[in-house]
N, C-alpha and C. Protein backbone atom coordinates (compact mmCIF):
# COMPACT_ATOMS: atom_id res chain seq x y z
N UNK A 1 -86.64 19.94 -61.95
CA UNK A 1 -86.26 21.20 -62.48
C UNK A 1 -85.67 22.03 -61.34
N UNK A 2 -84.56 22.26 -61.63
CA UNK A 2 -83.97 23.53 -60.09
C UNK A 2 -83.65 24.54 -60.77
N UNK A 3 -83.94 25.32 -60.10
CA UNK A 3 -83.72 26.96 -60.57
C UNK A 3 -82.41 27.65 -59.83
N UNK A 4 -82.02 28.29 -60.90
CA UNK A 4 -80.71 28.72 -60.45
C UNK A 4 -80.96 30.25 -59.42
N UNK A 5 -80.30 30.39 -58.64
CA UNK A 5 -80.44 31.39 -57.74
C UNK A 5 -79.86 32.36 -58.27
N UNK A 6 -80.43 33.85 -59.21
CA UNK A 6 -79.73 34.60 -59.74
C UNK A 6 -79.33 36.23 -59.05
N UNK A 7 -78.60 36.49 -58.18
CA UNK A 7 -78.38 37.92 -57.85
C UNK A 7 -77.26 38.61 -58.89
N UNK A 8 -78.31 40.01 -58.84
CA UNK A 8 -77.55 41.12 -59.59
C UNK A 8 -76.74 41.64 -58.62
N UNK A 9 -75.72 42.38 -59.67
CA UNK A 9 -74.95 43.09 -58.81
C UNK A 9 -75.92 44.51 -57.99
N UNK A 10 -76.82 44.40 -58.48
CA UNK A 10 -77.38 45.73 -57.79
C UNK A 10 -78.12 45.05 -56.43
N UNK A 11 -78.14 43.66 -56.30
CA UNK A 11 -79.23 42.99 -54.85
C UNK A 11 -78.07 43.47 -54.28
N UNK A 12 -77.01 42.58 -54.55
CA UNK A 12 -75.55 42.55 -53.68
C UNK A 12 -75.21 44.17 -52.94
N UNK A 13 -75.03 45.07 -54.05
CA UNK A 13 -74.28 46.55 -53.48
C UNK A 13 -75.90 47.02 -52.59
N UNK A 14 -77.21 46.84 -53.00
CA UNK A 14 -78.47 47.07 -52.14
C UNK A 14 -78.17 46.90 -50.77
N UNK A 15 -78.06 45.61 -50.55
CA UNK A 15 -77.80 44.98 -49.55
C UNK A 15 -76.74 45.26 -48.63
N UNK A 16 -75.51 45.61 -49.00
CA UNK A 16 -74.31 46.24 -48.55
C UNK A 16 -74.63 47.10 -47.75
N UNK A 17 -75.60 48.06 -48.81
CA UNK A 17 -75.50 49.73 -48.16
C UNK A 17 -76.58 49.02 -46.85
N UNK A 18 -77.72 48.66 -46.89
CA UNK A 18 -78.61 48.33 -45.58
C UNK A 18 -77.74 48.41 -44.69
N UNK A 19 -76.70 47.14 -44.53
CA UNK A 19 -75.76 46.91 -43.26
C UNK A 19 -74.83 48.01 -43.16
N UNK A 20 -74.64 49.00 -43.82
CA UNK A 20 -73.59 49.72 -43.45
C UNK A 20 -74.84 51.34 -42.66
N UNK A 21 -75.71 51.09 -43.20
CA UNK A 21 -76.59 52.12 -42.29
C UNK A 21 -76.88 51.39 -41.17
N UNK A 22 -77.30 50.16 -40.58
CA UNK A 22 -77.70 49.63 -39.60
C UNK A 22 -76.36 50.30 -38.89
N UNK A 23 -75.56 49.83 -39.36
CA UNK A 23 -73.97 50.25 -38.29
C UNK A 23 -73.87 51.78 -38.18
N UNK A 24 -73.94 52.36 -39.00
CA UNK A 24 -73.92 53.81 -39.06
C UNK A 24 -74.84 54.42 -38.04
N UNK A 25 -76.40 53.98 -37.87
CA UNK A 25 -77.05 54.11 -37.19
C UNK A 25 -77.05 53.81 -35.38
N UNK A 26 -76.02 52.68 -35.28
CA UNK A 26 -75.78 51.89 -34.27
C UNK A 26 -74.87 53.09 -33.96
N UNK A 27 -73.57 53.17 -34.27
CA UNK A 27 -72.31 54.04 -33.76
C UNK A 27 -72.98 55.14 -33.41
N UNK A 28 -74.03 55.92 -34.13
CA UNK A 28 -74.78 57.60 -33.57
C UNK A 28 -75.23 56.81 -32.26
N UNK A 29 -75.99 56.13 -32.16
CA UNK A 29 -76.60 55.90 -31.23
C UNK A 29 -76.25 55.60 -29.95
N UNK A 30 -75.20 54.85 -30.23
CA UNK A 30 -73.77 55.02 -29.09
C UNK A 30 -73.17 56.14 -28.76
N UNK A 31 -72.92 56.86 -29.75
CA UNK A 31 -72.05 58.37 -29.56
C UNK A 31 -73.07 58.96 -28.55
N UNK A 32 -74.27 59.23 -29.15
CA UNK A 32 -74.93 59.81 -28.40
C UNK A 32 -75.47 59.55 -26.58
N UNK A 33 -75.71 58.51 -26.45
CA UNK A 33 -75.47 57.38 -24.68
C UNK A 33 -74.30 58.20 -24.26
N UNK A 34 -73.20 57.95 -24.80
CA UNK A 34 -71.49 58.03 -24.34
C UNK A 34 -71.71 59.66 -23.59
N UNK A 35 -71.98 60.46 -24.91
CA UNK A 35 -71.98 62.21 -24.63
C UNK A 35 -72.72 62.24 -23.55
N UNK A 36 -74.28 61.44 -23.50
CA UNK A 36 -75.70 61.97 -22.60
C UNK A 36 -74.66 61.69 -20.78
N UNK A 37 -74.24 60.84 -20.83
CA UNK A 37 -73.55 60.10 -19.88
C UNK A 37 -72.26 61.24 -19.61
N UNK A 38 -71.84 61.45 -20.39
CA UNK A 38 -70.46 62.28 -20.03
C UNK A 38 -70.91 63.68 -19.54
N UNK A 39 -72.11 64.26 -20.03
CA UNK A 39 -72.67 65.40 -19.62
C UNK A 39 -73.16 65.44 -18.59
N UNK A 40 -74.08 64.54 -18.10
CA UNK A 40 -74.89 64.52 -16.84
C UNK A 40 -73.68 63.89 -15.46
N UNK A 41 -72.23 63.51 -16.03
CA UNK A 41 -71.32 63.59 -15.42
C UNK A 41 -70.75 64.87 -14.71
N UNK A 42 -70.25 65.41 -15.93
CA UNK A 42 -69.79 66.62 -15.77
C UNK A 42 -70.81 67.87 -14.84
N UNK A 43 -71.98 67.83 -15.14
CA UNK A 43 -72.86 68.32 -14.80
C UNK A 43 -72.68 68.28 -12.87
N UNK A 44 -73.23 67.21 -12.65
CA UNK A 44 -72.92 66.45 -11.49
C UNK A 44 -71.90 67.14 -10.54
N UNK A 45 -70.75 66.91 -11.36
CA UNK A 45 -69.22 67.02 -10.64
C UNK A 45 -68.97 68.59 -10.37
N UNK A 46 -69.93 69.29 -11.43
CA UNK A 46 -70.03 70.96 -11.15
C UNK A 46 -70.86 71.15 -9.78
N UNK A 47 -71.53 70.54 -9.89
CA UNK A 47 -72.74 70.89 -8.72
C UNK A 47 -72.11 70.83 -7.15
N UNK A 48 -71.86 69.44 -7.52
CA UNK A 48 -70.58 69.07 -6.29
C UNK A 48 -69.99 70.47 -5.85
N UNK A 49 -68.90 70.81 -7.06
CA UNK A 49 -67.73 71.32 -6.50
C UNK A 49 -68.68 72.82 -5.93
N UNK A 50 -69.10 73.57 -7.32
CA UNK A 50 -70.02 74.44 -6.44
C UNK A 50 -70.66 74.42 -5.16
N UNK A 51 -71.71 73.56 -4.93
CA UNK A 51 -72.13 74.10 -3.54
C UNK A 51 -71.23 73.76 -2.76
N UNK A 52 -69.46 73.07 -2.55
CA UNK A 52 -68.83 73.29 -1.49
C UNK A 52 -68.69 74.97 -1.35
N UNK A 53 -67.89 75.02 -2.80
CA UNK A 53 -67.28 76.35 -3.08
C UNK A 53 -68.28 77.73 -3.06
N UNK A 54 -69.52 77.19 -2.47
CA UNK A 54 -70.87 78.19 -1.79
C UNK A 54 -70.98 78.26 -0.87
N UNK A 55 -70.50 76.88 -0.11
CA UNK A 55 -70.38 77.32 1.34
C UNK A 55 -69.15 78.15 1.50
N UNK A 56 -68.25 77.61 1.21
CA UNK A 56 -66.95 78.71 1.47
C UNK A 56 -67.12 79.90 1.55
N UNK A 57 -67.72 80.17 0.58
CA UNK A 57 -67.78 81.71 0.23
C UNK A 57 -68.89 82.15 1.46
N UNK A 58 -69.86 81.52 1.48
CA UNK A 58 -70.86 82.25 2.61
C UNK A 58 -70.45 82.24 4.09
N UNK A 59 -69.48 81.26 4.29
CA UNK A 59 -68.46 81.65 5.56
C UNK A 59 -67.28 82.44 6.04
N UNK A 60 -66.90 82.74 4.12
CA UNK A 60 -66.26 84.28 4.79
C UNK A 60 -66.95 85.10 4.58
N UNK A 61 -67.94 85.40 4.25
CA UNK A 61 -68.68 86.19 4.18
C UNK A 61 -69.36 86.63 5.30
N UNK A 62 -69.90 85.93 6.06
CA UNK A 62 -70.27 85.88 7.41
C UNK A 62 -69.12 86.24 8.48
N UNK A 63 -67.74 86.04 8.60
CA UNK A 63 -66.49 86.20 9.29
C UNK A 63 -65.90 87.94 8.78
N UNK A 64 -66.21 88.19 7.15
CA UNK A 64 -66.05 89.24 7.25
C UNK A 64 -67.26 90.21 7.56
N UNK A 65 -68.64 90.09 7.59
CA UNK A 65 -69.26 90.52 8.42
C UNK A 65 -69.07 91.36 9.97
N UNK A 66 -68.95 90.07 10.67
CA UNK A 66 -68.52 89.64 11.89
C UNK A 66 -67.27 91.05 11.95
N UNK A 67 -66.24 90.99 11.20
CA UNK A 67 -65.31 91.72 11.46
C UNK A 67 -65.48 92.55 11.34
N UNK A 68 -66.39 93.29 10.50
CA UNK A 68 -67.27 94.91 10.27
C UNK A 68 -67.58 95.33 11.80
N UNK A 69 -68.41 94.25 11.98
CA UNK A 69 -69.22 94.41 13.95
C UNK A 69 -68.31 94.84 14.41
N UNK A 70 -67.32 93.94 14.70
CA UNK A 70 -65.88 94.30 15.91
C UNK A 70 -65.69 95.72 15.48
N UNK A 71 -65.18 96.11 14.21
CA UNK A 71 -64.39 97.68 13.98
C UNK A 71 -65.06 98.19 14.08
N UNK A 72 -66.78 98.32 14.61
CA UNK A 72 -67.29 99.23 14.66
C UNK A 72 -67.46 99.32 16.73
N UNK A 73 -67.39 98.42 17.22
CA UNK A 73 -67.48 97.99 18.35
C UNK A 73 -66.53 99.05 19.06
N UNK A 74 -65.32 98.02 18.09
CA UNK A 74 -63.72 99.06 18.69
C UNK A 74 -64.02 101.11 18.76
N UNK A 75 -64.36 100.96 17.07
CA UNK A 75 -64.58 102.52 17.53
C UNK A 75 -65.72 103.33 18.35
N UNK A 76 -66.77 102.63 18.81
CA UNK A 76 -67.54 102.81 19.81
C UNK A 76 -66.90 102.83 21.07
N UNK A 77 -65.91 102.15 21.40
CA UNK A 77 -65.17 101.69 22.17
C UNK A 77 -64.54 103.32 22.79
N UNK A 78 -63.60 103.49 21.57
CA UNK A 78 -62.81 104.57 21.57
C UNK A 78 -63.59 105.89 21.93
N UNK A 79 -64.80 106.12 20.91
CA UNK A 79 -65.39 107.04 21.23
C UNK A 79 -66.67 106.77 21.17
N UNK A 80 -67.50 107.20 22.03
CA UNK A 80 -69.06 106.59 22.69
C UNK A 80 -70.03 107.39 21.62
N UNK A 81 -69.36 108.81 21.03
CA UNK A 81 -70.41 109.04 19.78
C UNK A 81 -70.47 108.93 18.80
N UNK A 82 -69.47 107.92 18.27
CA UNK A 82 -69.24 107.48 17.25
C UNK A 82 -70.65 107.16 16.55
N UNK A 83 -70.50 107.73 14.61
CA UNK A 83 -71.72 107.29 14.11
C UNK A 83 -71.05 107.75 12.97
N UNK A 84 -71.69 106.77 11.97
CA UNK A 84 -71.91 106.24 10.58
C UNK A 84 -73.06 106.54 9.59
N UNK A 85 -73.60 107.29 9.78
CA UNK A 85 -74.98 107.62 9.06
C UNK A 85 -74.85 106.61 7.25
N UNK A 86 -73.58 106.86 6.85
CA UNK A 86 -73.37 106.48 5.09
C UNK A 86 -72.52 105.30 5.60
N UNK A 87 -71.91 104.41 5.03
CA UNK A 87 -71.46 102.95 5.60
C UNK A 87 -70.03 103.68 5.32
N UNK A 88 -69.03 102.85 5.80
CA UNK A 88 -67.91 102.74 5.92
C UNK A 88 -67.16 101.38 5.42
N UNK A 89 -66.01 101.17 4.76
CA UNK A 89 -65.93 99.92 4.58
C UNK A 89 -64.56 99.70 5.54
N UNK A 90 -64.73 98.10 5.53
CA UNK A 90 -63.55 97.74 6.18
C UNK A 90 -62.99 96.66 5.44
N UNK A 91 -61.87 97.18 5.18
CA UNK A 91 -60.83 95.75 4.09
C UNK A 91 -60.71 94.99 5.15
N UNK A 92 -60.66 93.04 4.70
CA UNK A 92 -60.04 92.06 5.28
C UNK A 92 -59.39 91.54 3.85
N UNK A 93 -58.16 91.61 3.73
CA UNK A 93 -57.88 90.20 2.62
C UNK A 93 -58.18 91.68 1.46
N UNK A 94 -58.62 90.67 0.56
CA UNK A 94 -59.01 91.58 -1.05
C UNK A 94 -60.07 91.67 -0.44
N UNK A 95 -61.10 91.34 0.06
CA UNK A 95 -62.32 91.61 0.58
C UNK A 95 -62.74 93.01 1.47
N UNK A 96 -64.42 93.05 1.67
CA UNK A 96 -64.23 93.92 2.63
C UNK A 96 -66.09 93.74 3.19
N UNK A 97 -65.92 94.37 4.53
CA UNK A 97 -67.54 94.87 4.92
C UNK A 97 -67.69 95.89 5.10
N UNK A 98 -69.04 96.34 4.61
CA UNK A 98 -69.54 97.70 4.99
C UNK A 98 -70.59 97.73 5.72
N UNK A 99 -70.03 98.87 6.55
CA UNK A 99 -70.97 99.07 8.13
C UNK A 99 -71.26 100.33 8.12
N UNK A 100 -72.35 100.30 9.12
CA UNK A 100 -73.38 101.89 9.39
C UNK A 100 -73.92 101.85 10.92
N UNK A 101 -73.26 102.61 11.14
CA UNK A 101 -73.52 102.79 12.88
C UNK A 101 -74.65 103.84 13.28
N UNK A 102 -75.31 104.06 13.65
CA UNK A 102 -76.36 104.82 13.88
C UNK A 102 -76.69 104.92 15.56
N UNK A 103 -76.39 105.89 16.02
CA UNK A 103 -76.46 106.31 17.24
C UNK A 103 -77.98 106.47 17.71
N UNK A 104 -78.71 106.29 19.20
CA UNK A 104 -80.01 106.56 19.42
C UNK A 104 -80.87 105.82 18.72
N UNK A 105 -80.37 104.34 18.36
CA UNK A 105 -81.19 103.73 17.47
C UNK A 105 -80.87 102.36 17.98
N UNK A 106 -81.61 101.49 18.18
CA UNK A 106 -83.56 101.78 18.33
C UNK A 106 -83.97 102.64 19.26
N UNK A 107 -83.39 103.12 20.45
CA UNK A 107 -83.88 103.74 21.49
C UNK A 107 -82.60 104.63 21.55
N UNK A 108 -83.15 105.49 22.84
CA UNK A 108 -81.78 106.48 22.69
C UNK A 108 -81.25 105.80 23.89
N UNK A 109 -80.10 106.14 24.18
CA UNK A 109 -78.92 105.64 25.00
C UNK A 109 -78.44 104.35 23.88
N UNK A 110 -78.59 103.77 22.41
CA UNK A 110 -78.28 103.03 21.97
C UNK A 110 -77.74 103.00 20.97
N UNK A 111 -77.24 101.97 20.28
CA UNK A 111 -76.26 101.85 18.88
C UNK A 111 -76.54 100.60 18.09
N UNK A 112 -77.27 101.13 17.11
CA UNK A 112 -77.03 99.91 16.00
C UNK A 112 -76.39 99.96 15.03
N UNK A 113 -75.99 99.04 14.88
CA UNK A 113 -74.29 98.46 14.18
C UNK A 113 -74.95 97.33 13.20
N UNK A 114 -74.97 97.71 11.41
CA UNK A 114 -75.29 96.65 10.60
C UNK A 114 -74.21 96.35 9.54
N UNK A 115 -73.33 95.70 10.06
CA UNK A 115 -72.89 95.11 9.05
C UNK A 115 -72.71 94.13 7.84
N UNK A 116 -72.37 94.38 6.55
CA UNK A 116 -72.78 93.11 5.85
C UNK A 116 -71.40 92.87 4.89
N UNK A 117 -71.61 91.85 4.54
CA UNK A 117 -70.09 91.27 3.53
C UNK A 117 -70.81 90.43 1.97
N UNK A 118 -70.10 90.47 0.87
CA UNK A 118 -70.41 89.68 0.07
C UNK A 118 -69.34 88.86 -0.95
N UNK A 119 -69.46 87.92 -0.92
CA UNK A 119 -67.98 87.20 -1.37
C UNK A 119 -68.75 85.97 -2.31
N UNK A 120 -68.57 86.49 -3.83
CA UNK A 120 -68.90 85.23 -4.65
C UNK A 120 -70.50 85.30 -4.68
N UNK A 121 -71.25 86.20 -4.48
CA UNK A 121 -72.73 86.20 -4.74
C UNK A 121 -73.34 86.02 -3.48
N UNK A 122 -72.49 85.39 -2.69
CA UNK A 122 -73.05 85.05 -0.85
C UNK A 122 -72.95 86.22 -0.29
N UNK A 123 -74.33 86.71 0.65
CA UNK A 123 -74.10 87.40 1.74
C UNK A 123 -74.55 87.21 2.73
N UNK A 124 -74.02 88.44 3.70
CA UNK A 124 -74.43 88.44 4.84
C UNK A 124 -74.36 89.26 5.76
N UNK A 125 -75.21 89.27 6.19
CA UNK A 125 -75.53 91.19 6.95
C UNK A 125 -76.13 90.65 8.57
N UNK A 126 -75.38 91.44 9.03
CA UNK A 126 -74.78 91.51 10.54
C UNK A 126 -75.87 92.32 11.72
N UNK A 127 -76.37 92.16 12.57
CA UNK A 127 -76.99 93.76 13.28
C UNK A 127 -76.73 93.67 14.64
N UNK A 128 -76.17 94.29 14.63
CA UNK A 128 -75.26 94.34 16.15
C UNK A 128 -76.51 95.69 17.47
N UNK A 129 -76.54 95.37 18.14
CA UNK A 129 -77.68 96.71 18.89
C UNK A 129 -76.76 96.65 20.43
N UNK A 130 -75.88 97.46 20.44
CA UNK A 130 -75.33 97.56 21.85
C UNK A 130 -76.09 99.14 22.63
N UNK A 131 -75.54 99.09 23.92
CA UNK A 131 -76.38 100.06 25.05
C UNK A 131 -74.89 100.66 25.63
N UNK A 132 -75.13 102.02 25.12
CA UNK A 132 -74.48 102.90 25.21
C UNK A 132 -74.45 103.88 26.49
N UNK A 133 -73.38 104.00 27.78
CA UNK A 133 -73.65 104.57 28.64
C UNK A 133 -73.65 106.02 28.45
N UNK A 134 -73.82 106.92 28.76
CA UNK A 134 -73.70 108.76 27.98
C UNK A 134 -72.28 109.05 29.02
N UNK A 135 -72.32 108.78 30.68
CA UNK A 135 -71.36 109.13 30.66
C UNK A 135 -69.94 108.47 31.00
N UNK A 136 -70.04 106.69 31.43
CA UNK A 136 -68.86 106.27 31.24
C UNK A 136 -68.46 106.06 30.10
N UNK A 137 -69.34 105.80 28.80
CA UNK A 137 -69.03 105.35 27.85
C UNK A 137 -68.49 103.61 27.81
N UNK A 138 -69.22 102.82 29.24
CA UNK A 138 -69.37 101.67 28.74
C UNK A 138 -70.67 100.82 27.90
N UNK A 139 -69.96 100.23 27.03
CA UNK A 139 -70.90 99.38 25.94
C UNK A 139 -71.34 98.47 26.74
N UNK A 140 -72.37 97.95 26.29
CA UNK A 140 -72.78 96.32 26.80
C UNK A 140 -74.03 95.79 25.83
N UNK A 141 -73.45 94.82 25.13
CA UNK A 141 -74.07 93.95 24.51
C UNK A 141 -75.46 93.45 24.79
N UNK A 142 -76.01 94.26 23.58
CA UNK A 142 -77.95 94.10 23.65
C UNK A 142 -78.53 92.94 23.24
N UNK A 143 -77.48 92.65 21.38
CA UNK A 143 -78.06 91.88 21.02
C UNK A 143 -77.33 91.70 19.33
N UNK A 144 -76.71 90.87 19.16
CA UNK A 144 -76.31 90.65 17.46
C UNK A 144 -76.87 89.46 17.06
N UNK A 145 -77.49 89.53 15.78
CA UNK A 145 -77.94 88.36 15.21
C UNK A 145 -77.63 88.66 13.67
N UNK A 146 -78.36 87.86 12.84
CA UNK A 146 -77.99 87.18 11.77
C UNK A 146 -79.17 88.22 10.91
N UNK A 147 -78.85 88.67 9.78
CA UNK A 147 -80.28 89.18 9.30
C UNK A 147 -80.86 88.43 7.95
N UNK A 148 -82.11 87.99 7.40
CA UNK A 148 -82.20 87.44 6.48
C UNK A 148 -82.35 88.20 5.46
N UNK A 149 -81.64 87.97 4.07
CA UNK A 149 -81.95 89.28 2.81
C UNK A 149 -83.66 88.61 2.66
């Protein structure tokens, strides 16, 4: 006795749809790898370019600093009582630093000079402490360093 093997059309189209979700399921699952991968790419390649483009910025930032010091140097230079109590700015470029000179400070016969710059979220602030003669009016370098915010 053999029995005939009988499928309905409803096993057949059943069956269809299974394999077309297995695949359906497969392609998301790919899409999704492809994107996770393309993001943590992109991601990556930002980070990169940023922290060059952080240093950049914190080295002119530091140079226009620096150049605050000098123009304040110069006008110490020029005139020995020169003082700044409110800052002053100094353009470089589109940029600029602002400086505050303060005479008798830290000690008297002295000048501190703080300048700072900020370019792109980076800064950097300057402190210059020169020794001020009363009556030649020569400068001489006390001490500039770096200040931490």
């Amino acid at each position: 006795m053999t029995t005939a093997t009988h499928y309905s059309l409803f096993t057949i189209h059943y069956s269809r749809r299974r394999d077309g979700q297995a695949a359906l399921s497969f392609v998301f699952l790919i899409g999704v790898i492809v994107l996770s991968i393309g993001v943590a790419v992109a991601f990556l390649a930002n980070s990169f370019l940023s922290s060059g483009y952080g240093y950049q910025a914190a080295n002119r930032a530091m140079s226009l600093a620096s150049a605050g010091a000098e123009d304040a140097l110069m006008r110490l230079a020029r005139n020995k009582d020169f003082s700044s109590v409110s800052s002053y700015s100094v353009p470089v470029g589109s940029d600029s630093a602002s400086v505050t000179v303060n005479q008798n400070s830290p000690v008297a016969g002295q000048a501190k000079i703080v300048s700072s710059a900020t370019v792109f979220f980076q800064q950097r602030k300057l402190q210059v402490i020169v020794s001020v003669d009363s009556t030649t009016g020569q400068i001489s370098l006390v001490s500039w360093q770096l200040l931490t915010l």
